[in-house]
Structures are given as C-alpha cells and as structure tokens.
N, C-alpha and C. Protein backbone atom coordinates (compact mmCIF):
# COMPACT_ATOMS: atom_id res chain seq x y z
N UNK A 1 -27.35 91.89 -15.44
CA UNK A 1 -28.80 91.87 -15.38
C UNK A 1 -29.28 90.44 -15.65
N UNK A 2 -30.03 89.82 -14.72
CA UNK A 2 -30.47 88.24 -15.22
C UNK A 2 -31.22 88.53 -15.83
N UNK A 3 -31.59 87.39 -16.62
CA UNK A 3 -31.99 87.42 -17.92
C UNK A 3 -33.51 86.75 -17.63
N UNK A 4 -34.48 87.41 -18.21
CA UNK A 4 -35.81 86.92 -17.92
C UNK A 4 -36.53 85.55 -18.06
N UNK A 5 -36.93 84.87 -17.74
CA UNK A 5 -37.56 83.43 -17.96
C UNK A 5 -39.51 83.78 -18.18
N UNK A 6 -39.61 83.34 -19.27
CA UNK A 6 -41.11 83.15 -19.82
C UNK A 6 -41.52 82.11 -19.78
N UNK A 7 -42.51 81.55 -19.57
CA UNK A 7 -43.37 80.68 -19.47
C UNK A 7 -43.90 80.44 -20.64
N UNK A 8 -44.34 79.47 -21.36
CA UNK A 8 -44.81 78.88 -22.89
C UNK A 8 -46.07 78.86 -22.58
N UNK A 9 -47.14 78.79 -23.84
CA UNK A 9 -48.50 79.06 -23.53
C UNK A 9 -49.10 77.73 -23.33
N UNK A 10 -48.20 77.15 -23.39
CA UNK A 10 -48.53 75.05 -22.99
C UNK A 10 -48.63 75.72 -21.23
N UNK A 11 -47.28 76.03 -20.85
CA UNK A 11 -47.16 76.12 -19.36
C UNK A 11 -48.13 77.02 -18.56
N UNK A 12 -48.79 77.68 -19.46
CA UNK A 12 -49.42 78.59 -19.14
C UNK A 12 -51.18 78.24 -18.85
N UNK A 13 -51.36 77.75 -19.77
CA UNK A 13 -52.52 77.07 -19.88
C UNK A 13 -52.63 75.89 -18.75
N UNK A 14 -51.80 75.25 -18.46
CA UNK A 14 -51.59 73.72 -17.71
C UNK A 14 -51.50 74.15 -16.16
N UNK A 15 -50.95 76.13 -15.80
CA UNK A 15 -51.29 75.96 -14.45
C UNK A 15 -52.20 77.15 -14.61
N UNK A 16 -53.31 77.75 -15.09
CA UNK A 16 -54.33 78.32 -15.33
C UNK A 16 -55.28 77.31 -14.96
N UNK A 17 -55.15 75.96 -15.85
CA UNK A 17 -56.13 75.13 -15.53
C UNK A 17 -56.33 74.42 -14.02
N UNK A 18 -55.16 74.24 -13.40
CA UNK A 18 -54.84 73.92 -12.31
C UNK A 18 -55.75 74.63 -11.67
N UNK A 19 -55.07 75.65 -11.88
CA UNK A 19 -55.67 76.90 -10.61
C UNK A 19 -57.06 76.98 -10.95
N UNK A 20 -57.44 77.41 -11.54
CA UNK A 20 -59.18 77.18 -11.95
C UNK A 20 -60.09 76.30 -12.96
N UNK A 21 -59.77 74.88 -11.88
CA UNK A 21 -60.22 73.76 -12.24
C UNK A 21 -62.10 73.70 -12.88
N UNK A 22 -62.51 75.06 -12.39
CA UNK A 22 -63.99 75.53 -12.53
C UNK A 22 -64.10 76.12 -14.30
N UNK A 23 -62.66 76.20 -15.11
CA UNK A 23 -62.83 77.01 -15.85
C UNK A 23 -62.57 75.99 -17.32
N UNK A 24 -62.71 74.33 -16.82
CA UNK A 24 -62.04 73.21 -17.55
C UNK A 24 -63.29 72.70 -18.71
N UNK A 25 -64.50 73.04 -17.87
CA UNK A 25 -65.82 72.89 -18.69
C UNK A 25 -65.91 73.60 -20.10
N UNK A 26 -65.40 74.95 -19.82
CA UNK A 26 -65.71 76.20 -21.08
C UNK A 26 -64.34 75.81 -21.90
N UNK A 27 -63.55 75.35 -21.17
CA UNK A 27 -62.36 75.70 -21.51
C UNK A 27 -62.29 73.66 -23.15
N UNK A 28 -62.85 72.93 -22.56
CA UNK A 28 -63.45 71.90 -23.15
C UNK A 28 -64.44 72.26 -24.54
N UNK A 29 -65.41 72.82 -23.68
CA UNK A 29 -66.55 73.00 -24.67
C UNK A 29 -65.99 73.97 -26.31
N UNK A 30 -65.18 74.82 -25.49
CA UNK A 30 -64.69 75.62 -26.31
C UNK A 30 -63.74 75.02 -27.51
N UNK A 31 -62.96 74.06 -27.47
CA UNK A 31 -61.99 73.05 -27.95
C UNK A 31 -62.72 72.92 -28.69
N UNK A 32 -63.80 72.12 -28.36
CA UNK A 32 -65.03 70.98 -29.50
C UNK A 32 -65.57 71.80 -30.14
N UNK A 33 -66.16 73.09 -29.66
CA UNK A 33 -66.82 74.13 -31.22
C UNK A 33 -65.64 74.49 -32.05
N UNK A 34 -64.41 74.66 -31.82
CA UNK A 34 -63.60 75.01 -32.67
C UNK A 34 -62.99 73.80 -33.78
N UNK A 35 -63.20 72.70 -33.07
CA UNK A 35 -62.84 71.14 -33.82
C UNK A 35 -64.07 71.56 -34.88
N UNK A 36 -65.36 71.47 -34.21
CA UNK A 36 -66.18 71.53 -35.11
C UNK A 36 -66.25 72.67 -36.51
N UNK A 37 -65.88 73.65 -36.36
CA UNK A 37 -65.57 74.55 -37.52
C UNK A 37 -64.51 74.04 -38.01
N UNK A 38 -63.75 73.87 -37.90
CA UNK A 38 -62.26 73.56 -38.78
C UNK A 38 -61.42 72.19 -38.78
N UNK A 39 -62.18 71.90 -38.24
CA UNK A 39 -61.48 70.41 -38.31
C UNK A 39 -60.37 70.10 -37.94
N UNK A 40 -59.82 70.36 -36.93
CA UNK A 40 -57.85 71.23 -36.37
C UNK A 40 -58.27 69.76 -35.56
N UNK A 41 -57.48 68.79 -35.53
CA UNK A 41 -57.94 67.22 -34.95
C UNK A 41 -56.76 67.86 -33.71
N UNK A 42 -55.16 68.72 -34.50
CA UNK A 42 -54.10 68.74 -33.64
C UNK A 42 -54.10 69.51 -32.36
N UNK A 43 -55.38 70.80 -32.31
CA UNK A 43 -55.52 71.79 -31.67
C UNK A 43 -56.45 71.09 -30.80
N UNK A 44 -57.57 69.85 -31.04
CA UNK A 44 -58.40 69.34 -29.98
C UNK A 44 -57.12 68.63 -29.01
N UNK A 45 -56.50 67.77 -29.64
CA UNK A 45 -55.99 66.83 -28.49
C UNK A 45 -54.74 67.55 -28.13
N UNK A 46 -54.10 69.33 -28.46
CA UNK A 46 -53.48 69.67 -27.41
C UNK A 46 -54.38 69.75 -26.16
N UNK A 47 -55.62 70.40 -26.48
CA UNK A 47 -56.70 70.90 -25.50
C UNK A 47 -56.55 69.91 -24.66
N UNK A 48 -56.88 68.36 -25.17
CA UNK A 48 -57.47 67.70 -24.15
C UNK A 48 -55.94 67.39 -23.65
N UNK A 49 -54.88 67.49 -23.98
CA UNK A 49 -53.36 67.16 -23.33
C UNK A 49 -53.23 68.63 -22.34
N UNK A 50 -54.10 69.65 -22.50
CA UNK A 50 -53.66 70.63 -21.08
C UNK A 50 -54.40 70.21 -20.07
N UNK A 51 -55.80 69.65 -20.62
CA UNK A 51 -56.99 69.45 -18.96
C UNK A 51 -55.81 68.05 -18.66
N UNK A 52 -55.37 67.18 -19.09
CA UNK A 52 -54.42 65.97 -18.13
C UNK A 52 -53.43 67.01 -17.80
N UNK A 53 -52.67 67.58 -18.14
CA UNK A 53 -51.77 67.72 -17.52
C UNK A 53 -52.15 69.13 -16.24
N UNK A 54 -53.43 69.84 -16.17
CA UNK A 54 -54.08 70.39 -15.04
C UNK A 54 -54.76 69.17 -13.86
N UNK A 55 -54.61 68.02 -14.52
CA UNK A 55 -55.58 67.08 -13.75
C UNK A 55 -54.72 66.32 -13.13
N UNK A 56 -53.37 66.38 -13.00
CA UNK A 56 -52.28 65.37 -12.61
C UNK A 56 -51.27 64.99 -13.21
N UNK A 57 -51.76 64.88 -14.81
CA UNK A 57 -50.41 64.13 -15.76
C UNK A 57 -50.73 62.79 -15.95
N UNK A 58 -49.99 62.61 -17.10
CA UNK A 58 -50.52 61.03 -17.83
C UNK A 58 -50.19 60.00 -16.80
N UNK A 59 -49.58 60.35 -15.80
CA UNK A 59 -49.41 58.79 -14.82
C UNK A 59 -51.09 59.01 -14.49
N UNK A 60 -51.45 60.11 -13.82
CA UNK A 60 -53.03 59.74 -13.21
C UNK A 60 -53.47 58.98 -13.97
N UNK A 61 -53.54 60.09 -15.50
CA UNK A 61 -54.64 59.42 -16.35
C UNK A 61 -54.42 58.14 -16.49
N UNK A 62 -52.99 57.46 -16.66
CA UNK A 62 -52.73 55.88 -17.16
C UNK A 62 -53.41 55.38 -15.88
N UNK A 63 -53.35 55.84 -14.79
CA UNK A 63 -53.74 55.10 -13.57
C UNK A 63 -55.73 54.96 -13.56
N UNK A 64 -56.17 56.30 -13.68
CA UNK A 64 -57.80 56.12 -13.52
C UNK A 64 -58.47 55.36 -14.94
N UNK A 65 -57.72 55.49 -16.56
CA UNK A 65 -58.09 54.73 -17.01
C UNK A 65 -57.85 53.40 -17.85
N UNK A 66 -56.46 53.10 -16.70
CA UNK A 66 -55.62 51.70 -17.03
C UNK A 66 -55.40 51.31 -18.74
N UNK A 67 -54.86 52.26 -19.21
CA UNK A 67 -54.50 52.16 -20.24
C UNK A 67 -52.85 53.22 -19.86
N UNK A 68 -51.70 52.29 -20.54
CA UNK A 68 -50.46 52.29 -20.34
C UNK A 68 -50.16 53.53 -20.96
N UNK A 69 -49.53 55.01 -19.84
CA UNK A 69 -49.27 55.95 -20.22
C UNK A 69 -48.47 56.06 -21.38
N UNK A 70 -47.08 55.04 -21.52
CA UNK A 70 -46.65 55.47 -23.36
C UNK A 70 -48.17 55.43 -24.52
N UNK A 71 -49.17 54.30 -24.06
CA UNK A 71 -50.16 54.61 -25.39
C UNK A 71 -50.64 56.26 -25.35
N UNK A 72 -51.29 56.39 -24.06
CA UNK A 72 -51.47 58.44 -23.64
C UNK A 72 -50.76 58.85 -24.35
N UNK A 73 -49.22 58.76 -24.06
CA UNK A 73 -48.77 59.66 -25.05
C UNK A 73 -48.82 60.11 -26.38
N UNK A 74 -48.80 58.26 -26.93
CA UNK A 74 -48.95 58.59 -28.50
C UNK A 74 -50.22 58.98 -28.69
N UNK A 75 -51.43 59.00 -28.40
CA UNK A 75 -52.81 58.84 -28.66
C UNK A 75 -52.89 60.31 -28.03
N UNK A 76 -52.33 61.11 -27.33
CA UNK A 76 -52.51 62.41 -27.33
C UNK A 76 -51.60 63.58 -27.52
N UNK A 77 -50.36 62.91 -28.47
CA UNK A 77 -49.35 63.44 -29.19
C UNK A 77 -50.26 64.24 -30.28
N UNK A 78 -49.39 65.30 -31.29
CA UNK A 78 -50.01 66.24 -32.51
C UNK A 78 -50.67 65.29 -33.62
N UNK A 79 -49.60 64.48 -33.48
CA UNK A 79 -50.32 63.50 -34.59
C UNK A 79 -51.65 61.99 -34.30
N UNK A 80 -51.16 62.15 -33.00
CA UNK A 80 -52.36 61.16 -32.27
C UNK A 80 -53.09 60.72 -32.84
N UNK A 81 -53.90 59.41 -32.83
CA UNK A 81 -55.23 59.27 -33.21
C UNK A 81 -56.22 58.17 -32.20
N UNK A 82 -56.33 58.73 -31.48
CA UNK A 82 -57.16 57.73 -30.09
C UNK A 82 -58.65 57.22 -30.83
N UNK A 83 -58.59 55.89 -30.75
CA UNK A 83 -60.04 55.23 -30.92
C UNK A 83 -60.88 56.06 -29.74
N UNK A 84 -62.74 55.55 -30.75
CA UNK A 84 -63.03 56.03 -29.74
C UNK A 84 -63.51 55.76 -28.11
N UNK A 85 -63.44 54.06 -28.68
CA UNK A 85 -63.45 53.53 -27.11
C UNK A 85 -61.91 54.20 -25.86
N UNK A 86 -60.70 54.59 -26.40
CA UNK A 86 -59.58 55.53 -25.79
C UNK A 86 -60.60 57.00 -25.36
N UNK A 87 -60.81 57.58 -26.10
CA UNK A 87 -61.19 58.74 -26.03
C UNK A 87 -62.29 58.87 -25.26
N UNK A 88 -63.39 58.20 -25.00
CA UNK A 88 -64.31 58.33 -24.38
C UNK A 88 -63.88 57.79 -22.92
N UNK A 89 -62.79 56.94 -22.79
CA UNK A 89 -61.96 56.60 -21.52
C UNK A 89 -61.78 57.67 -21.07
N UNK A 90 -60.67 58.57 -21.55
CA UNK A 90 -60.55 59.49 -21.38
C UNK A 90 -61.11 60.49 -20.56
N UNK A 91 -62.27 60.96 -21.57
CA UNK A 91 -63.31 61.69 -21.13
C UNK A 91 -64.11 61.33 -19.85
N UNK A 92 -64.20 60.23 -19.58
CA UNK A 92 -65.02 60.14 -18.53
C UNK A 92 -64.23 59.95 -17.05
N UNK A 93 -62.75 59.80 -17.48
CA UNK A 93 -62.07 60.28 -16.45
C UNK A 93 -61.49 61.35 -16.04
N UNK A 94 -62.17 62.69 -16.89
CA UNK A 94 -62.51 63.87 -16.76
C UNK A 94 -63.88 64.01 -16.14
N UNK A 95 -64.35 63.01 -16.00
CA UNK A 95 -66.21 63.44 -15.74
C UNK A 95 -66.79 64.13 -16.32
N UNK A 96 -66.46 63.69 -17.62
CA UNK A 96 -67.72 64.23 -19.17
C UNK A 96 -67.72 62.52 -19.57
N UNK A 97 -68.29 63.24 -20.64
CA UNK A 97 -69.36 61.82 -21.73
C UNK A 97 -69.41 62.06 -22.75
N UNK A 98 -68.96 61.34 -24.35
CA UNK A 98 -69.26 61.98 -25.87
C UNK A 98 -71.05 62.00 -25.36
N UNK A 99 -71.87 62.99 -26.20
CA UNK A 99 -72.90 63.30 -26.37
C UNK A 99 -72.77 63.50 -27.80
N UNK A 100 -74.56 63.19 -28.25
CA UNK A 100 -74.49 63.72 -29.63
C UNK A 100 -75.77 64.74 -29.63
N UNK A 101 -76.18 65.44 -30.47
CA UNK A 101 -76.94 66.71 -29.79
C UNK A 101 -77.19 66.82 -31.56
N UNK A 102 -78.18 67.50 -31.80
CA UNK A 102 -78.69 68.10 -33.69
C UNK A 102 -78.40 68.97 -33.75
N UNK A 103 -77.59 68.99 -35.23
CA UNK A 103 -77.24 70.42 -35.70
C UNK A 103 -78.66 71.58 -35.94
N UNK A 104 -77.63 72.48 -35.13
CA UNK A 104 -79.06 73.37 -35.44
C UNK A 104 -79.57 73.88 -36.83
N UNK A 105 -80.34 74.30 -36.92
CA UNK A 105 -80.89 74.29 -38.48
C UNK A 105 -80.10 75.68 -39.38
N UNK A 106 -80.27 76.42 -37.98
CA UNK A 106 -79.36 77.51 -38.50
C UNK A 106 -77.95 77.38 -39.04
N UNK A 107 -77.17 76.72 -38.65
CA UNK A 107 -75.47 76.10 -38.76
C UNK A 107 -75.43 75.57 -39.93
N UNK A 108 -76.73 74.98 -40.44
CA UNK A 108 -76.45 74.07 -41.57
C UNK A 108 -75.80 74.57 -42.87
C-alpha cells in the first residue's frame, strides 16, 4: 500500500494563496488584527512569507524591491526583524501601504 503524502499548512496556505490571489487582502488584514492583539511579531512575518511565496518567491520579491534575497530571507525568517523602510518595500510590492488609522474608542 503506498504510503500517503500530506501537504504542510505552509504548503497549503502558499498554493491557496496562489490560487485565490483575491483572498490575499483578508488574508493580510487578518495577520495585522491578530499582530495587533497579541503581539505574535513570528506569526505576522510567516503571513507575510506565504503572500511572497503565493506571489512568486523571494527571487521576485528581491527583484521588484532590489533588496538582495539572502537579506528577504533573514528579515522574513521567525526571528526576522525588517526595518521599516524593508517592510514598507515590501508591502508596496504587494500593492498595499503601512496606514495608520485611530484606535477606536471602544478597543481601548
């Protein structure tokens, strides 16, 4: 009997995103409210390491925002820590933008 092959929820996520490139917005937004409750720095920049690797892989990204894929790596490794002039690179070679927006009064 061959023996079954599973897919990891990295692999899983990375061609989900592929396939429904429409679903990268929520799938974003969703990342950042959860950063924002808990402070998980490691759980944002897997997030943002599945939309690259749905978007092409760190060669694109090193390519659209000329910053040398070994830095990508480290800067979106678990322990990462991307400035935010990196990060907003990043982002906008996703076609987003940091925004800052007021806490609502209720949240406080």
């Amino acid at each position: 009997m061959a023996e079954r092959k599973y897919r990891t929820f990295d692999k899983y996520m990375e061609d989900h995103l592929k396939k429904n490139p429409d679903r990268i917005d929520g799938f974003l937004q969703t990342a950042l409210e959860e950063y924002e409750k808990n402070q998980d720095e490691t759980a944002l920049l897997l997030a943002l390491r599945h939309v690259v690797k749905a978007k092409g892989g760190m060669m694109a990204l090193a390519e659209k925002t000329n910053i040398p894929r070994e830095s990508l790596y480290r800067m979106l490794a678990l322990s990462g820590n991307p400035t935010l002039k990196n990060l907003q690179r990043i982002l906008r070679s996703f076609g987003y933008t940091l925004a800052f927006k007021p806490l609502d009064m209720v949240s406080r």
